[in-house]
PDB file of N, CA and C in Angstrom:
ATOM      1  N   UNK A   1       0.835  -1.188   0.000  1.00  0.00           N
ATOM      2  CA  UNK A   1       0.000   0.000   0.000  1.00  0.00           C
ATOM      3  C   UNK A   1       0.873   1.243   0.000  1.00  0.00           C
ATOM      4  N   UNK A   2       0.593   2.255  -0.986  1.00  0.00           N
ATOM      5  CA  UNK A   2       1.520   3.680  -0.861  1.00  0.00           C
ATOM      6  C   UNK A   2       0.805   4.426   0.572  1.00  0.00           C
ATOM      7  N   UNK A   3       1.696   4.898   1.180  1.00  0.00           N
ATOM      8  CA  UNK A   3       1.633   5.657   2.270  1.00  0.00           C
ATOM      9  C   UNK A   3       0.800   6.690   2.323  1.00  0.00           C
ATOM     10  N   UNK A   4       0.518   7.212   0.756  1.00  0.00           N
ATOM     11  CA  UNK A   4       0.264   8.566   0.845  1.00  0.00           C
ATOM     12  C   UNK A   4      -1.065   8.322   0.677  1.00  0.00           C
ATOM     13  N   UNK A   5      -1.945   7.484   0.462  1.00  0.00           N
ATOM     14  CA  UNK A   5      -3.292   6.980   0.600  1.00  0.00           C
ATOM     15  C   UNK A   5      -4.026   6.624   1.960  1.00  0.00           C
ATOM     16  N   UNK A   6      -2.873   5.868   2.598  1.00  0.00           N
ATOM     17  CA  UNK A   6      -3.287   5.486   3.892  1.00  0.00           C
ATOM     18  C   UNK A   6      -3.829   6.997   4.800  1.00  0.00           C
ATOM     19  N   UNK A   7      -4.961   6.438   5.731  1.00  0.00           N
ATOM     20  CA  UNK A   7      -5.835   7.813   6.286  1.00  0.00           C
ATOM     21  C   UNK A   7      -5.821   6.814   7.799  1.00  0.00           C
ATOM     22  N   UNK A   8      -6.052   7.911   8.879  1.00  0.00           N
ATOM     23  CA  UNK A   8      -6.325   7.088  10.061  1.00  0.00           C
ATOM     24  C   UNK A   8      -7.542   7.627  10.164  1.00  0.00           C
ATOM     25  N   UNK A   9      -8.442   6.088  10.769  1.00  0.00           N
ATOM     26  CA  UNK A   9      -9.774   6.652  11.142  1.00  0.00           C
ATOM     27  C   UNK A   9      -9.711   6.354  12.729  1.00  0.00           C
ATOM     28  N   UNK A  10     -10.554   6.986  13.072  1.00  0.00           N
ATOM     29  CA  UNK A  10     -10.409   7.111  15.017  1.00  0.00           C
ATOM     30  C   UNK A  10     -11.838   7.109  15.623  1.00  0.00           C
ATOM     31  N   UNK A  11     -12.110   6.153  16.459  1.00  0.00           N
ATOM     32  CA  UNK A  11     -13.729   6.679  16.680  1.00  0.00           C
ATOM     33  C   UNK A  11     -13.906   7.161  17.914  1.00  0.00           C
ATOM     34  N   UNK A  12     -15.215   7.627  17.543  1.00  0.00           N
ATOM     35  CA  UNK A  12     -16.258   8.636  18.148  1.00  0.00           C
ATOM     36  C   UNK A  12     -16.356   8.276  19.636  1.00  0.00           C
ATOM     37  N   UNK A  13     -16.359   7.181  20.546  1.00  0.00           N
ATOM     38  CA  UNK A  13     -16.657   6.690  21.074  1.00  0.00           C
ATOM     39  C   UNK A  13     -15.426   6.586  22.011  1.00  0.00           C
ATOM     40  N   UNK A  14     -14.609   5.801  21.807  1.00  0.00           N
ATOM     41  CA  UNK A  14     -13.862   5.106  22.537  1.00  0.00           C
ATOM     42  C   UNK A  14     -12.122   5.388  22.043  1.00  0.00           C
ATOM     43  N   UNK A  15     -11.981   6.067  20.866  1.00  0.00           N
ATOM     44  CA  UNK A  15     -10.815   6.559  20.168  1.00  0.00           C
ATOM     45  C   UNK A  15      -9.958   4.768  19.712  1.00  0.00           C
ATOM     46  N   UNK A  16     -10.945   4.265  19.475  1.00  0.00           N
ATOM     47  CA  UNK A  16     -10.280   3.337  18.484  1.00  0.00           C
ATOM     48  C   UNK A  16      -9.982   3.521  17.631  1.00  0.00           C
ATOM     49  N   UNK A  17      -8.716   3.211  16.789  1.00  0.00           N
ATOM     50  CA  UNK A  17      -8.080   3.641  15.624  1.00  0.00           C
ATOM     51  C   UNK A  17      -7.994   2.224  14.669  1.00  0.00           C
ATOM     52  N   UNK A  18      -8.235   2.580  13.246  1.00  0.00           N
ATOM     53  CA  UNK A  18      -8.449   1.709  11.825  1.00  0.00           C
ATOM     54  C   UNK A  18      -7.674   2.716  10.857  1.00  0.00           C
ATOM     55  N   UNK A  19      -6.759   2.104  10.140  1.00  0.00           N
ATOM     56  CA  UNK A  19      -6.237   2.717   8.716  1.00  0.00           C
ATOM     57  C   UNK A  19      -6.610   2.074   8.391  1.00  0.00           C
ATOM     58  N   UNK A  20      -7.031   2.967   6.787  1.00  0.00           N
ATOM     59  CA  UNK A  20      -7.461   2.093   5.868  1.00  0.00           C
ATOM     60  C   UNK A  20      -6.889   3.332   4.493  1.00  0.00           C
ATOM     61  N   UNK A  21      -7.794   3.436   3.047  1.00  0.00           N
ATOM     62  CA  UNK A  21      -6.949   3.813   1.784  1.00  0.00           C
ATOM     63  C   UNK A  21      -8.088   4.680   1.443  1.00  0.00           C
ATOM     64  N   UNK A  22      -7.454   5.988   1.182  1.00  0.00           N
ATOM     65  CA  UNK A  22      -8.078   6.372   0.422  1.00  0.00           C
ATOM     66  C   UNK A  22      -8.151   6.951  -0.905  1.00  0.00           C
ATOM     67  N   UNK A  23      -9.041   7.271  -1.685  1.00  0.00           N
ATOM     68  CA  UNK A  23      -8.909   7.883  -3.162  1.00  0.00           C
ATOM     69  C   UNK A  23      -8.774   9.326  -3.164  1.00  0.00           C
ATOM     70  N   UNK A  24      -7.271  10.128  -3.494  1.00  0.00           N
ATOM     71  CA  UNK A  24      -7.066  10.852  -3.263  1.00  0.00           C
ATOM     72  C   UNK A  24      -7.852  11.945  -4.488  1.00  0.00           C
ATOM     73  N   UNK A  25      -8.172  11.300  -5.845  1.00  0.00           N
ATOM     74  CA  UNK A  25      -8.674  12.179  -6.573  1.00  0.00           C
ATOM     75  C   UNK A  25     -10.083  11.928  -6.329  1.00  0.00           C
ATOM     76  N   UNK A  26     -10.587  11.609  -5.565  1.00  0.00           N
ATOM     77  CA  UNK A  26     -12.005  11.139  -5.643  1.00  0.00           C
ATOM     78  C   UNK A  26     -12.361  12.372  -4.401  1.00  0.00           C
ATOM     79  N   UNK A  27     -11.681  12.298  -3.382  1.00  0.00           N
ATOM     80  CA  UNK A  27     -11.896  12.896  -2.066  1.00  0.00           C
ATOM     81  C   UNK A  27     -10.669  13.305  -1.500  1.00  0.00           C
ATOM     82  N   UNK A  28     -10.621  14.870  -2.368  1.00  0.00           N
ATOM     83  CA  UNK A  28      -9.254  15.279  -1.850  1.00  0.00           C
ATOM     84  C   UNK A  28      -9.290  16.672  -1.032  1.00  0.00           C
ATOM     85  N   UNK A  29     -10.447  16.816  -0.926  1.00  0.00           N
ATOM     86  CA  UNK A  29     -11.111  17.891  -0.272  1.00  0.00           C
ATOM     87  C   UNK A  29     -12.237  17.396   1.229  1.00  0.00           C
ATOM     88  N   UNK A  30     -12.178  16.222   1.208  1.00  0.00           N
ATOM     89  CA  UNK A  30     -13.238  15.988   2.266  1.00  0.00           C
ATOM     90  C   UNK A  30     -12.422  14.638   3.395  1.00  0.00           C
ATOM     91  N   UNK A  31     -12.961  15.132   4.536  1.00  0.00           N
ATOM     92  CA  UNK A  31     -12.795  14.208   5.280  1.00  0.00           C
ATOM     93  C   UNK A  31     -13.765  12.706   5.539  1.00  0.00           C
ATOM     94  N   UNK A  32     -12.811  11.544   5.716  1.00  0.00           N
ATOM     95  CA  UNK A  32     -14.050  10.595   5.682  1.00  0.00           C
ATOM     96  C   UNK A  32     -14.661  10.389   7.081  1.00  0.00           C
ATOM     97  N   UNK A  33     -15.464  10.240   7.115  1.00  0.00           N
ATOM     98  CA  UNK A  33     -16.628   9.493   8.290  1.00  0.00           C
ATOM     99  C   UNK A  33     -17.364   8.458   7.513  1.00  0.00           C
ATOM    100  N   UNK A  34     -16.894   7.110   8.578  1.00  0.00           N
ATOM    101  CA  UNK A  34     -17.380   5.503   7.962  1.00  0.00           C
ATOM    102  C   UNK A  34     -18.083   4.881   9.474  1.00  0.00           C
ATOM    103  N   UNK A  35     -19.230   4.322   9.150  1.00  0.00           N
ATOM    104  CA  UNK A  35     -19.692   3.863  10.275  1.00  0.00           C
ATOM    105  C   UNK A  35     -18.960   2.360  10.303  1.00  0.00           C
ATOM    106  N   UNK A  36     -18.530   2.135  11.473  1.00  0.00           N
ATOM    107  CA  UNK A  36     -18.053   0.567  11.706  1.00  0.00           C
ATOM    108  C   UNK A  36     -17.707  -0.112  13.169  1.00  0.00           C
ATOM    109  N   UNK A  37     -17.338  -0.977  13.119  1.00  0.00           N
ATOM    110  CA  UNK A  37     -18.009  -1.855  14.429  1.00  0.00           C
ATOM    111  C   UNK A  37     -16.270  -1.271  15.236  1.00  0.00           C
ATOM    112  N   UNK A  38     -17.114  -1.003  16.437  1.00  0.00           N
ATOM    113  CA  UNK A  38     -15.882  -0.457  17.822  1.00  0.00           C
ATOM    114  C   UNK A  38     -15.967  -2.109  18.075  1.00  0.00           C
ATOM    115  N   UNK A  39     -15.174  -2.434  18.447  1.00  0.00           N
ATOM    116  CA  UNK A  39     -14.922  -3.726  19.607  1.00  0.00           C
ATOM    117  C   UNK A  39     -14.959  -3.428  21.126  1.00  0.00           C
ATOM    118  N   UNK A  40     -14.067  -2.144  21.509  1.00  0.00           N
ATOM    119  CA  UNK A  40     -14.197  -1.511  22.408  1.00  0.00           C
ATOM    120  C   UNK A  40     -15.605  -1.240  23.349  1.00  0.00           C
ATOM    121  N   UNK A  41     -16.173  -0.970  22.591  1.00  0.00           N
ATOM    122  CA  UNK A  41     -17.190  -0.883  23.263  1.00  0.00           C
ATOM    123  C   UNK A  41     -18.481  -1.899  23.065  1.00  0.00           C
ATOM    124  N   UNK A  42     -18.568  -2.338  21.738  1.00  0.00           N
ATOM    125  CA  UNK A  42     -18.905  -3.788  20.721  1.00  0.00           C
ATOM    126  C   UNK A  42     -20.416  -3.159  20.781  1.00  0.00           C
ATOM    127  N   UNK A  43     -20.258  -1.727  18.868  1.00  0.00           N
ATOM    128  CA  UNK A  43     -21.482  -1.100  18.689  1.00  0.00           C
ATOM    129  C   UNK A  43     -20.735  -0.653  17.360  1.00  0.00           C
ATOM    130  N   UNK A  44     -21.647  -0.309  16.340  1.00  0.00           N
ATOM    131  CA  UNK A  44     -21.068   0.156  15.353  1.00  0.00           C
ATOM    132  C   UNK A  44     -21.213   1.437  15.538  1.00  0.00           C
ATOM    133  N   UNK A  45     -20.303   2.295  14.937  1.00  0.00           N
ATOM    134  CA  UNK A  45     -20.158   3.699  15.780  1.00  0.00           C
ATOM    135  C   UNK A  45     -19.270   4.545  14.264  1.00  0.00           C
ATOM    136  N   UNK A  46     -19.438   5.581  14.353  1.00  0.00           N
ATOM    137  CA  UNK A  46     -18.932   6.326  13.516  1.00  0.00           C
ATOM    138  C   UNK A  46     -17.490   6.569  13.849  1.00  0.00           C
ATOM    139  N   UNK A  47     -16.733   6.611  13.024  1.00  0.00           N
ATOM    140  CA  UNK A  47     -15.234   6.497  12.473  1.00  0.00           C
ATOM    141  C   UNK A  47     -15.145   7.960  11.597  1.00  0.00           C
ATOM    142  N   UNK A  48     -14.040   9.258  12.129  1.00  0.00           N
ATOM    143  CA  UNK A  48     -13.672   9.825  11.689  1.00  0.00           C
ATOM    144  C   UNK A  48     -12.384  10.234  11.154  1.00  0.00           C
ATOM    145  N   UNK A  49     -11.821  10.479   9.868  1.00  0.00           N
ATOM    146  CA  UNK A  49     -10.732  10.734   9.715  1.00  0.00           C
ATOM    147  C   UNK A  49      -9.808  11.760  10.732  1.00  0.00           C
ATOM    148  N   UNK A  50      -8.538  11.046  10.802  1.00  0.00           N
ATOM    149  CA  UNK A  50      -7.665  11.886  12.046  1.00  0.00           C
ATOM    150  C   UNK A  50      -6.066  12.200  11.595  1.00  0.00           C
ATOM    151  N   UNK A  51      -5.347  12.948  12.175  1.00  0.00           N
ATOM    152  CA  UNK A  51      -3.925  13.090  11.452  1.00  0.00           C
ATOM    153  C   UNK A  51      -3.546  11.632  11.461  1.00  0.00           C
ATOM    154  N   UNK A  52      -2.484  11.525  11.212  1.00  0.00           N
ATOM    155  CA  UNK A  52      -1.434  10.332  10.816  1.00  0.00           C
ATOM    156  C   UNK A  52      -0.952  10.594  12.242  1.00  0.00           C
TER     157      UNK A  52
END
């Protein structure tokens, strides 16, 4: 995976952290928010993009 794609997502909840890839010409102006399952707290919960 190129580095420069990779995004950290962090959640809402409990500050669990997920990298994952993103499309830089697709969304190079917006931050992502992905709903997905915390374990932490074990709820699916919104995931916001965060620095590296």
């Amino acid at each position: 995976m190129s580095q420069d794609n990779l995004v950290k997502l962090k959640s809402s909840a409990s500050g669990h952290v997920v990298w994952t890839r993103k499309n830089k010409k697709k969304f190079s102006n917006v931050k992502l928010a992905l709903k997905k399952y915390d374990p932490n707290v074990r709820k699916r919960v919104i995931y916001k993009e965060s620095k590296k």
